[in-house]
C-alpha atoms as a PDB file:
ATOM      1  CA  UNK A   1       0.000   0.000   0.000  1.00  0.00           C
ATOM      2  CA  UNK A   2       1.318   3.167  -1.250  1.00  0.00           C
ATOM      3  CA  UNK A   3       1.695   6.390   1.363  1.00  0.00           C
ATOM      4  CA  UNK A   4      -1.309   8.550  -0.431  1.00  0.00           C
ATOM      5  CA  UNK A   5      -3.225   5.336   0.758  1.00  0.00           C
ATOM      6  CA  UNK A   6      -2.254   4.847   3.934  1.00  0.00           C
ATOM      7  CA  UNK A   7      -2.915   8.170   4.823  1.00  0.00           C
ATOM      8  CA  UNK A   8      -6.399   8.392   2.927  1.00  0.00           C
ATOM      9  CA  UNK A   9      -7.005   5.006   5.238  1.00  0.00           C
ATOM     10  CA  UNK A  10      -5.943   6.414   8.842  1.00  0.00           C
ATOM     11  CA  UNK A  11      -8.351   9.952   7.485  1.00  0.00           C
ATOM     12  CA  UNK A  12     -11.677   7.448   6.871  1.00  0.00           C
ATOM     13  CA  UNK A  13     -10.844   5.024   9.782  1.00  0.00           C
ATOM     14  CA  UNK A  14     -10.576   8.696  12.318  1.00  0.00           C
ATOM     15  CA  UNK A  15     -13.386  10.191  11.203  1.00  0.00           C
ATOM     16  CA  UNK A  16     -15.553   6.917  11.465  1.00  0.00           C
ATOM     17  CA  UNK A  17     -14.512   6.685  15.509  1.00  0.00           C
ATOM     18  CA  UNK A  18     -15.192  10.429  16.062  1.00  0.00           C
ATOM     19  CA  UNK A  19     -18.835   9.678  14.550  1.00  0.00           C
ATOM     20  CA  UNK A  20     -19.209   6.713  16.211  1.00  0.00           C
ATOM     21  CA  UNK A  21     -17.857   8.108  19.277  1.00  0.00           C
ATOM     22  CA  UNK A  22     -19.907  11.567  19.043  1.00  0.00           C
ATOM     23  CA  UNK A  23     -23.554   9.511  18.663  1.00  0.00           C
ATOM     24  CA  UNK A  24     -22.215   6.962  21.360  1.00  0.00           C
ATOM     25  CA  UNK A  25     -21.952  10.513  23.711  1.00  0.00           C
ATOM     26  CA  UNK A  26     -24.745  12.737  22.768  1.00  0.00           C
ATOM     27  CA  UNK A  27     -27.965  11.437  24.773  1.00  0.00           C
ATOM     28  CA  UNK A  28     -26.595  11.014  27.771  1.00  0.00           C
ATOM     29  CA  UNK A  29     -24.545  13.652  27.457  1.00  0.00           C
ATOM     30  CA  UNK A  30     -27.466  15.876  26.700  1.00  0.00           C
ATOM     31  CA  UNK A  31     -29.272  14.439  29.350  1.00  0.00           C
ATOM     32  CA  UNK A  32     -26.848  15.566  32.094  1.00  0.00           C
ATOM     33  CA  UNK A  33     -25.703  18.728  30.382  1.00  0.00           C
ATOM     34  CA  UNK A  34     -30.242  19.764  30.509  1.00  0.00           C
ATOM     35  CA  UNK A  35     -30.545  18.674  34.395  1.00  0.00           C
ATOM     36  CA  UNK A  36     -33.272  16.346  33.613  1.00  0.00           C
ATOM     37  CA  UNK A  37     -34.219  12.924  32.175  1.00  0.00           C
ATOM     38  CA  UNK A  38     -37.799  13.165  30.441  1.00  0.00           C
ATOM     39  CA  UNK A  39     -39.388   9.808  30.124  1.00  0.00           C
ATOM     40  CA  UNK A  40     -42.647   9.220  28.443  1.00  0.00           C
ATOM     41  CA  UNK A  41     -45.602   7.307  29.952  1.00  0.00           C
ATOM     42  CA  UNK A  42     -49.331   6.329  29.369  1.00  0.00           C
ATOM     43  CA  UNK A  43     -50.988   7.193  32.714  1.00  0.00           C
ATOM     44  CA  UNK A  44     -53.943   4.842  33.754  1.00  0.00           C
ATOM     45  CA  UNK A  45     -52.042   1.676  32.987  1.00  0.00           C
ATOM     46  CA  UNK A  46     -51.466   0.787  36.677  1.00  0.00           C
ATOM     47  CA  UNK A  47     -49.358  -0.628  38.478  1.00  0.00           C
ATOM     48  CA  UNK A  48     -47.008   0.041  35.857  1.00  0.00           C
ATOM     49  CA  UNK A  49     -47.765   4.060  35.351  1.00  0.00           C
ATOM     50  CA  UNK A  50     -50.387   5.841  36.694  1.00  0.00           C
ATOM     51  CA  UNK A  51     -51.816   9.200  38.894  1.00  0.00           C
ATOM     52  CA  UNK A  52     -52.541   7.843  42.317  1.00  0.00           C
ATOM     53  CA  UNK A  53     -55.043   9.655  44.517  1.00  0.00           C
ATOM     54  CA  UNK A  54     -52.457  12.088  45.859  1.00  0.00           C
ATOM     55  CA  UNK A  55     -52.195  13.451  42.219  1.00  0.00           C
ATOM     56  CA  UNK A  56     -48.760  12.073  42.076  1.00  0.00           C
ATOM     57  CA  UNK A  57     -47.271   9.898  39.171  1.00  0.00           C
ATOM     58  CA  UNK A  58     -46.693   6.352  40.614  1.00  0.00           C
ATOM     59  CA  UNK A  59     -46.505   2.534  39.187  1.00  0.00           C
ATOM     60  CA  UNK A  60     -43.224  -0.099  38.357  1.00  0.00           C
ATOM     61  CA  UNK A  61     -42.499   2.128  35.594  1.00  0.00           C
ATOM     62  CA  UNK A  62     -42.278   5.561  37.726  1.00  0.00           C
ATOM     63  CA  UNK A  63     -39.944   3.922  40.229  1.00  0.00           C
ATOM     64  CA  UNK A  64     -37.557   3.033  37.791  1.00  0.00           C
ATOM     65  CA  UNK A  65     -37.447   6.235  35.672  1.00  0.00           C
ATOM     66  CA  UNK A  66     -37.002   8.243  39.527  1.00  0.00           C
ATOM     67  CA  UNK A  67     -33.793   5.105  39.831  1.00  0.00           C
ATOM     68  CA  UNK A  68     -32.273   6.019  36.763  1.00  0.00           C
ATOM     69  CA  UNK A  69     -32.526   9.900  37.151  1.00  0.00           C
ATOM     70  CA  UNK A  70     -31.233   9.645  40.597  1.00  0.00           C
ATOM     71  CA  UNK A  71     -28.643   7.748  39.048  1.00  0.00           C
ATOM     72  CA  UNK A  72     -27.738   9.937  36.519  1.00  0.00           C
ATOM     73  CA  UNK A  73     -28.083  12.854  39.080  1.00  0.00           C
ATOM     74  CA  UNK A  74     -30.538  14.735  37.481  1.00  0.00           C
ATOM     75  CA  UNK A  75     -34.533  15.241  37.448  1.00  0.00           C
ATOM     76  CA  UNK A  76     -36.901  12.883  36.427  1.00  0.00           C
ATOM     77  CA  UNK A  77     -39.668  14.680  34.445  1.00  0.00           C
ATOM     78  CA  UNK A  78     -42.572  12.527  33.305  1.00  0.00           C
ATOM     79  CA  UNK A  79     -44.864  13.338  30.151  1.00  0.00           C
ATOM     80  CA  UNK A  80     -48.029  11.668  29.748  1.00  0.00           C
ATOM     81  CA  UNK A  81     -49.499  10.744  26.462  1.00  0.00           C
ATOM     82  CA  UNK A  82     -52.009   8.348  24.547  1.00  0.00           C
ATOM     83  CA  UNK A  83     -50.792   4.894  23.457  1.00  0.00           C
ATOM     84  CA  UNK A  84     -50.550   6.073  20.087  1.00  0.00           C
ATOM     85  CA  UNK A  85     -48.840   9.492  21.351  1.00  0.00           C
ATOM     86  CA  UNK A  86     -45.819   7.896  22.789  1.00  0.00           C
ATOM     87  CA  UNK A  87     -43.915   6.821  19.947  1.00  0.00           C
ATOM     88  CA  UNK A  88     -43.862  10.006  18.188  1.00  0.00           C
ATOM     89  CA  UNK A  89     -43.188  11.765  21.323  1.00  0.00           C
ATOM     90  CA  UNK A  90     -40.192  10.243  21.480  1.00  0.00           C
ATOM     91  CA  UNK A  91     -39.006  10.264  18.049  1.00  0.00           C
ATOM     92  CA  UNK A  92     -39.852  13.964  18.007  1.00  0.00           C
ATOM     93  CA  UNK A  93     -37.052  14.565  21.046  1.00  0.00           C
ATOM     94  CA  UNK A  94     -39.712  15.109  23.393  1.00  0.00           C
ATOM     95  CA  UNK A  95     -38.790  12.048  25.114  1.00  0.00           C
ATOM     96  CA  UNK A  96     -35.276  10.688  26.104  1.00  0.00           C
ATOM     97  CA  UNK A  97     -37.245   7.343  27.387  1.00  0.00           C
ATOM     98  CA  UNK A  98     -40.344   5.418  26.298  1.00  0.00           C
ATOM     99  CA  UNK A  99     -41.567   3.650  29.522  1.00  0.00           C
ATOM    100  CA  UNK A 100     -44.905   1.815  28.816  1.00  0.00           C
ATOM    101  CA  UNK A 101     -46.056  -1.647  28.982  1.00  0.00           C
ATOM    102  CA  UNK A 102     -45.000  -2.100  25.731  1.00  0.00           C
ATOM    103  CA  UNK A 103     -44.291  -5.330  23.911  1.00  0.00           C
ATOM    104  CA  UNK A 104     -40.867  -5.550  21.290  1.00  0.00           C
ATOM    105  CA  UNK A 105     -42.282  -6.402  17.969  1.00  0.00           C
ATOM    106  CA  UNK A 106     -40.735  -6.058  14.628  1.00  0.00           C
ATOM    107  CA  UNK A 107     -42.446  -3.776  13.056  1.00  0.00           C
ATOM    108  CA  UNK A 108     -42.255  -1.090  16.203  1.00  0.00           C
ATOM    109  CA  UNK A 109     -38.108  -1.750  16.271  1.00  0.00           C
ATOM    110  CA  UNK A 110     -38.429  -0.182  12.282  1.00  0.00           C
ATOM    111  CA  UNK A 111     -38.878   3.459  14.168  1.00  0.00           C
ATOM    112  CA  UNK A 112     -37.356   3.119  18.057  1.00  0.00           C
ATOM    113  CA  UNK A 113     -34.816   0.666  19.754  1.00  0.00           C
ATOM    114  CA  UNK A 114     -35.842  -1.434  23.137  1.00  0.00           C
ATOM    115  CA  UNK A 115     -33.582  -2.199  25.652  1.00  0.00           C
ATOM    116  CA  UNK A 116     -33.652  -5.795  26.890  1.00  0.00           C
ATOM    117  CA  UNK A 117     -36.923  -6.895  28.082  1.00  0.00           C
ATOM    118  CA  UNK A 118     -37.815  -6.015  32.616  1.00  0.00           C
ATOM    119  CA  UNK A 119     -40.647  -8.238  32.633  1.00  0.00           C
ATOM    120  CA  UNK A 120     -42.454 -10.906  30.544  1.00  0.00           C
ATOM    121  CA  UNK A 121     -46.774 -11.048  30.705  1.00  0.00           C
ATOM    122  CA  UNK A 122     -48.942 -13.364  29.096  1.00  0.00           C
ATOM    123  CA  UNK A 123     -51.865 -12.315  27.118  1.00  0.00           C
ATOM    124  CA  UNK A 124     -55.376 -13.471  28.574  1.00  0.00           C
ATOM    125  CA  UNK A 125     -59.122 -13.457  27.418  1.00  0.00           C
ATOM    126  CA  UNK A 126     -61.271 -12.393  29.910  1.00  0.00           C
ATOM    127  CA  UNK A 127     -64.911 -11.594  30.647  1.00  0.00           C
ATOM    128  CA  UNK A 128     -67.520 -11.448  33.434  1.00  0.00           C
ATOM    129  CA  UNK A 129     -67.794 -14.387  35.848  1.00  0.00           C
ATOM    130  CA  UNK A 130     -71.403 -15.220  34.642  1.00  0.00           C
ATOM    131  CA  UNK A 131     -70.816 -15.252  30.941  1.00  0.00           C
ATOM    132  CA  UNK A 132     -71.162 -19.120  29.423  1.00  0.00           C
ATOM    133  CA  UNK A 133     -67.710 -18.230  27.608  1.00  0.00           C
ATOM    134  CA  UNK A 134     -64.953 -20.836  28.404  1.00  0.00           C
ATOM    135  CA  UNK A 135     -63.298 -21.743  25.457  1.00  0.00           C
ATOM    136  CA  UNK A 136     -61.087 -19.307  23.073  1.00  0.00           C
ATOM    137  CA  UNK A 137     -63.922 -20.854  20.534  1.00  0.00           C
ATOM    138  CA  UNK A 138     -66.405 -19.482  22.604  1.00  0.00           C
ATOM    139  CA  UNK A 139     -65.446 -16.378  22.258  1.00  0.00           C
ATOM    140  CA  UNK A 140     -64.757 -16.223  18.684  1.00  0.00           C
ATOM    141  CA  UNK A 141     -68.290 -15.668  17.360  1.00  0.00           C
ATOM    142  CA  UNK A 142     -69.221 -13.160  15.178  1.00  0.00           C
ATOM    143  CA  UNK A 143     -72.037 -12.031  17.999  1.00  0.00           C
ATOM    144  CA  UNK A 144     -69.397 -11.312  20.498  1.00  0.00           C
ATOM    145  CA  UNK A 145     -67.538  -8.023  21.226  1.00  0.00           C
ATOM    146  CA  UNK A 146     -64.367  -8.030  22.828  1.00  0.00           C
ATOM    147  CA  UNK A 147     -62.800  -4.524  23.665  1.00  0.00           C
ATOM    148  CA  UNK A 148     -58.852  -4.095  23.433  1.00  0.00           C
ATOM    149  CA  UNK A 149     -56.685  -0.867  23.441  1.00  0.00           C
ATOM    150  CA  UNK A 150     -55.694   0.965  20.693  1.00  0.00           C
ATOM    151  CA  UNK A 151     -52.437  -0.001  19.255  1.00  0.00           C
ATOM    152  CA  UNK A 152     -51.508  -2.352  21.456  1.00  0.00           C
ATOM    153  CA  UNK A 153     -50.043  -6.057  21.035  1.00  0.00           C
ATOM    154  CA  UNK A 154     -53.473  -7.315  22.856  1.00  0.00           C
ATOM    155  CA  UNK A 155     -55.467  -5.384  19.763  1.00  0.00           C
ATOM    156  CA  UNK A 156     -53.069  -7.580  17.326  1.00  0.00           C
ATOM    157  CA  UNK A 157     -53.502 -10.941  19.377  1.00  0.00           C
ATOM    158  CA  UNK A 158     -57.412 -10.342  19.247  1.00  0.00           C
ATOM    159  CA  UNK A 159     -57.440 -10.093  15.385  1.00  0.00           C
ATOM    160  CA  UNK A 160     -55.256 -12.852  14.931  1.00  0.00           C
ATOM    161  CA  UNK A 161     -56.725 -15.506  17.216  1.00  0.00           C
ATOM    162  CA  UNK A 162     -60.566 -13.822  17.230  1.00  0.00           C
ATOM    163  CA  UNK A 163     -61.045 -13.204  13.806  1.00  0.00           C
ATOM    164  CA  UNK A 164     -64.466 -14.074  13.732  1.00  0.00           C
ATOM    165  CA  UNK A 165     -65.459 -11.586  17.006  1.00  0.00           C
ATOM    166  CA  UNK A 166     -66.075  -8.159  16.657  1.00  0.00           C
ATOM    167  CA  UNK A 167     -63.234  -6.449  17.980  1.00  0.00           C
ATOM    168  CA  UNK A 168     -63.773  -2.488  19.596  1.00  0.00           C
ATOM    169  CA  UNK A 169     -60.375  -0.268  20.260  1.00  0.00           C
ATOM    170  CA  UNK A 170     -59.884   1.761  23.137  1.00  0.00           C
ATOM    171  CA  UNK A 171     -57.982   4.675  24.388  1.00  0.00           C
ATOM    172  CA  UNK A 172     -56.098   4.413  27.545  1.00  0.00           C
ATOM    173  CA  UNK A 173     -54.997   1.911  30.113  1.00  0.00           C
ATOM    174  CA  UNK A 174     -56.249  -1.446  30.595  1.00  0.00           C
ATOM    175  CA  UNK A 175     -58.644  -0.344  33.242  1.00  0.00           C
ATOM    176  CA  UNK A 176     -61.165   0.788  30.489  1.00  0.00           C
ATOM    177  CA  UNK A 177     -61.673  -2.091  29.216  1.00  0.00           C
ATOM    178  CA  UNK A 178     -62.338  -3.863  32.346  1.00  0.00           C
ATOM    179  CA  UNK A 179     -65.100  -0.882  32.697  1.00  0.00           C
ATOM    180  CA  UNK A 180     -66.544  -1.432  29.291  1.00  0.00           C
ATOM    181  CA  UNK A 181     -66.719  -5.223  30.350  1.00  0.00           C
ATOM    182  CA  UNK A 182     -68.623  -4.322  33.518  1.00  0.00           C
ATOM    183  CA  UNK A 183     -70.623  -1.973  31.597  1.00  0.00           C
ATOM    184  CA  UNK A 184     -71.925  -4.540  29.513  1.00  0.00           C
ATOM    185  CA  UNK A 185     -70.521  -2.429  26.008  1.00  0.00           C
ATOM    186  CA  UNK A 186     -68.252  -5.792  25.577  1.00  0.00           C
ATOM    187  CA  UNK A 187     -68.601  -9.191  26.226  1.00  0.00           C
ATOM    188  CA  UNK A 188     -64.812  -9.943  26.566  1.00  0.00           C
ATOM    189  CA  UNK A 189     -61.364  -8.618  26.727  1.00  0.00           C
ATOM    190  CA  UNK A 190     -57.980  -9.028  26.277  1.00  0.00           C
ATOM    191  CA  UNK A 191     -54.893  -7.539  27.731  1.00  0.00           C
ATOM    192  CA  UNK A 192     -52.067  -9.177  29.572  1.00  0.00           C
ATOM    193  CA  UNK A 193     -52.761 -11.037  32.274  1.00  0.00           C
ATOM    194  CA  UNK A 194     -50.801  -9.116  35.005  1.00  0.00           C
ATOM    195  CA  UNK A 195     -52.553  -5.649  33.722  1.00  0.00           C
ATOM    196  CA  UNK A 196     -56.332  -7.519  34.255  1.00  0.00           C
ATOM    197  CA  UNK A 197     -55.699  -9.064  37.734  1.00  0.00           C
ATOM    198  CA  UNK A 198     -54.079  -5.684  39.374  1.00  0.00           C
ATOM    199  CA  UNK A 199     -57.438  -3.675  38.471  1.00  0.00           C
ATOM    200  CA  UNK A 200     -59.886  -6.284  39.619  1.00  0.00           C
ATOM    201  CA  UNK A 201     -59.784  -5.262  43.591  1.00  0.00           C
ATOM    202  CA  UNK A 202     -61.203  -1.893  42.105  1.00  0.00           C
ATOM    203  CA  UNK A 203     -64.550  -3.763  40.980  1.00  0.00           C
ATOM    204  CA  UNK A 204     -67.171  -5.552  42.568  1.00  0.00           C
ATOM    205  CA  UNK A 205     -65.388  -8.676  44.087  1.00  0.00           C
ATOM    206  CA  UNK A 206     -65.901 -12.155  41.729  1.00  0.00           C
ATOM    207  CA  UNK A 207     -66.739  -9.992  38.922  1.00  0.00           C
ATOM    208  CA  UNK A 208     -64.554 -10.741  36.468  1.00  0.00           C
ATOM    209  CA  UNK A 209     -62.347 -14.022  35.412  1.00  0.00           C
ATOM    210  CA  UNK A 210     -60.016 -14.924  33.339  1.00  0.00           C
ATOM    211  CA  UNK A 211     -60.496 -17.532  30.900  1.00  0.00           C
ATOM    212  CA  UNK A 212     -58.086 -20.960  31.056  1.00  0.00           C
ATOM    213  CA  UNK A 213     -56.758 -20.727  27.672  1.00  0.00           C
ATOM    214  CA  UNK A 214     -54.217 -18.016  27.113  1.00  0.00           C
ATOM    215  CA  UNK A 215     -53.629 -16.407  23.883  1.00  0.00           C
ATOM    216  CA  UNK A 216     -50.350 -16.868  22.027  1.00  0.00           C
ATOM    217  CA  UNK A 217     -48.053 -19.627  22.556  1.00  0.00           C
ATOM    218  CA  UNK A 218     -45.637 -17.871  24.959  1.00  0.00           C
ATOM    219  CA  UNK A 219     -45.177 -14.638  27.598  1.00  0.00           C
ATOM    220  CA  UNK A 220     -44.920 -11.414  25.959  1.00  0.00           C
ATOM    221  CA  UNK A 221     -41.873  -9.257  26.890  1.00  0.00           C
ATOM    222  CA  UNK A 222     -42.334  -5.335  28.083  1.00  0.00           C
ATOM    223  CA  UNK A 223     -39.544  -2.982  27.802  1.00  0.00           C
ATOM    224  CA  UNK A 224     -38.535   0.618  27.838  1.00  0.00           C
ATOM    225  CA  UNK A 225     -37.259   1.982  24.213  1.00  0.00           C
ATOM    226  CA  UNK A 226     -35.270   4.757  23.100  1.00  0.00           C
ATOM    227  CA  UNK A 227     -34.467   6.440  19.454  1.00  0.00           C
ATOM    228  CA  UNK A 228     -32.656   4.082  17.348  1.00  0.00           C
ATOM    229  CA  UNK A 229     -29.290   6.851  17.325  1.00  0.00           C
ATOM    230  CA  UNK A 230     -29.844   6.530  21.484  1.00  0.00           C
ATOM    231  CA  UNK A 231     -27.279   3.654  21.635  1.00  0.00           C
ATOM    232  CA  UNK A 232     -25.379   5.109  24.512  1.00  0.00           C
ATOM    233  CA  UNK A 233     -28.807   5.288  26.769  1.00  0.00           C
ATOM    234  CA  UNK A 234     -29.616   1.723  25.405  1.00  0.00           C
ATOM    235  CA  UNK A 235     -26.532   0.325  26.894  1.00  0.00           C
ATOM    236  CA  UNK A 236     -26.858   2.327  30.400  1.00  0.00           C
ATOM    237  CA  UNK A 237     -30.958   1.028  30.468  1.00  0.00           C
ATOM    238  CA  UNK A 238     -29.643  -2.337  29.893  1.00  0.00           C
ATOM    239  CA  UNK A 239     -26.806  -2.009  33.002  1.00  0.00           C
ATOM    240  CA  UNK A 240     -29.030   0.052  35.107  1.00  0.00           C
ATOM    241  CA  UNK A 241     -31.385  -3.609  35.261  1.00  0.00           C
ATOM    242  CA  UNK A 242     -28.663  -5.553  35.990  1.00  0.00           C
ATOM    243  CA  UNK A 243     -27.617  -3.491  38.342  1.00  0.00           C
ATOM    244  CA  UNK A 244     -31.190  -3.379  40.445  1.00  0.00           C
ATOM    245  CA  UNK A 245     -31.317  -6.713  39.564  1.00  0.00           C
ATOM    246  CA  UNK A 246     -27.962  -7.370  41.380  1.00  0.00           C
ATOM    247  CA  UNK A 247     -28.598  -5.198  44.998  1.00  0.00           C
ATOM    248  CA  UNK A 248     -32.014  -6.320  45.470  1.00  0.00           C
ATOM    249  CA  UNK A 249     -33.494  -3.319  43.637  1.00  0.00           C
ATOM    250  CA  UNK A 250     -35.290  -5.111  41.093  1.00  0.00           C
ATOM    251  CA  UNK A 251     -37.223  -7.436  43.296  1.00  0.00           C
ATOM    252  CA  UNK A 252     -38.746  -5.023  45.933  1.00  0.00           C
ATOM    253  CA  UNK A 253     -40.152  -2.851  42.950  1.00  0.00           C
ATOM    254  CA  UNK A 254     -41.585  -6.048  41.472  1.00  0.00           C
ATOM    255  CA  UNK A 255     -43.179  -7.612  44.680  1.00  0.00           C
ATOM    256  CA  UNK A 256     -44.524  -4.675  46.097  1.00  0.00           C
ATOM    257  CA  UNK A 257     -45.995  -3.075  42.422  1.00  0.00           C
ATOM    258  CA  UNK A 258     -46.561  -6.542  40.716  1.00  0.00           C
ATOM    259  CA  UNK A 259     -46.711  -9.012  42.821  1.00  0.00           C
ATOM    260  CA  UNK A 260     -48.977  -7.829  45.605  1.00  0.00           C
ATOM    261  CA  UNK A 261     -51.844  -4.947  45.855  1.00  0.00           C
ATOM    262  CA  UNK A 262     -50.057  -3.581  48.826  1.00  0.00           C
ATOM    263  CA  UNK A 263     -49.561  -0.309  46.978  1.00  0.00           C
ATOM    264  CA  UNK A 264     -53.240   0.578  46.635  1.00  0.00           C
ATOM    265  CA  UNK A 265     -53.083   1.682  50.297  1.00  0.00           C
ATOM    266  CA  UNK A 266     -50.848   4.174  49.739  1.00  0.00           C
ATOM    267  CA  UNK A 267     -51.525   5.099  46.283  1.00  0.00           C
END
């Protein structure tokens, strides 16, 4: 190789570490630099985000956005938006963080990039404890109406294994469809399971149950995301978990928020 060469080879090869180098830096870097961490959320989705009776932004979710702020040293701000709101908040720049109950799927990781999964859920049908319905069959009928949220993986699991139901979107957390249920506007439901049986002390006791047969084959993962040029905030999500993970962290948010309905006392 030739000196003209050589040098035009050490030019490319610098200037493709300073690039890779300057997008490793900037989010976190901007992130410390502003003071604050701003993480998106869909309120009403307890226990993983929601506004408890103090007016206060609690859930899961909440308590590990305030653990990673405090660990970056700066403030945790919170936005709340629609399902269909959080995506573009944060590929607007609104958002450093999407934290949501949202499921990895291929078609999502076209636009954002999630960190490794904090939780798997399995998706459930379920309707009110007196209706005949006990099979999946059962429930996919062209007379029946089963209410799912907008966007979400349960919406695509309800078209592909209730094709013959009528299927009826909804805004918000999974708590409105649980309302619509009891309501009588659907005669069924599906979200994951975890999101169902957290909401159920809320409503009149033995009201509601879940049906045997779970959709899908396996659990359904749930993690937070970030813009796809985030990569630096993608690899401190993924060691922030397994550092929790590690001290103990992890599990006390998990078994007080998940596990147990210990929370609703003080939220």
């Amino acid at each position: 190789m030739n000196r003209k060469k050589l040098v035009s080879l050490i030019l490319a090869l610098a200037m493709a570490v300073f690039f890779t180098s300057t997008s490793f830096a900037g989010t976190l870097g901007e992130i410390v630099k502003r003071g604050e961490l701003r993480v998106a959320v869909q309120s009403g989705a307890a226990p993983y985000a929601f506004v408890d009776k103090n007016g206060v932004q609690a859930g899961s979710m909440i308590d590990f956005a305030k653990g990673m702020a405090d660990a970056m040293g700066v403030k945790l701000v919170i936005l709340d938006f629609d399902w269909d709101g959080l995506i573009p908040a944060l590929l607007s720049g609104k958002a450093d963080i999407l934290a949501a109950d949202m499921t990895p799927t291929l078609k999502r990781a076209l636009k954002i990039s999630f960190a490794d999964p904090w939780i798997e859920v399995q998706p459930c049908i379920f309707t009110t404890t007196g209706a005949a319905f006990q099979t999946l069959e059962d429930v996919n009928k062209p007379e029946v109406t089963v209410g799912v949220l907008l966007g979400s993986t349960g919406e695509n699991m309800a078209k592909k294994y209730l094709p013959n139901a009528k299927i009826k979107s909804y805004k918000g957390g999974g708590r409105m469809i649980v309302q619509a249920l009891v309501a009588g506007h659907v005669d069924a439901g599906v979200n994951d399971d975890l999101a169902v049986l957290t909401v159920l002390p809320d409503f009149p006791p033995d009201s509601i149950r879940l049906l045997d047969k779970r959709l899908g084959t396996g659990k359904d993962p749930l993690s937070f995301a970030v813009r796809q040029e985030s990569v630096d905030l993608w690899q401190w999500i993924n060691l922030y978990f397994k550092t929790v993970r590690s001290n103990g962290e992890y599990d006390a948010n998990i078994n007080y928020w998940l596990k147990g309905i210990e929370w609703k006392k003080d939220h």
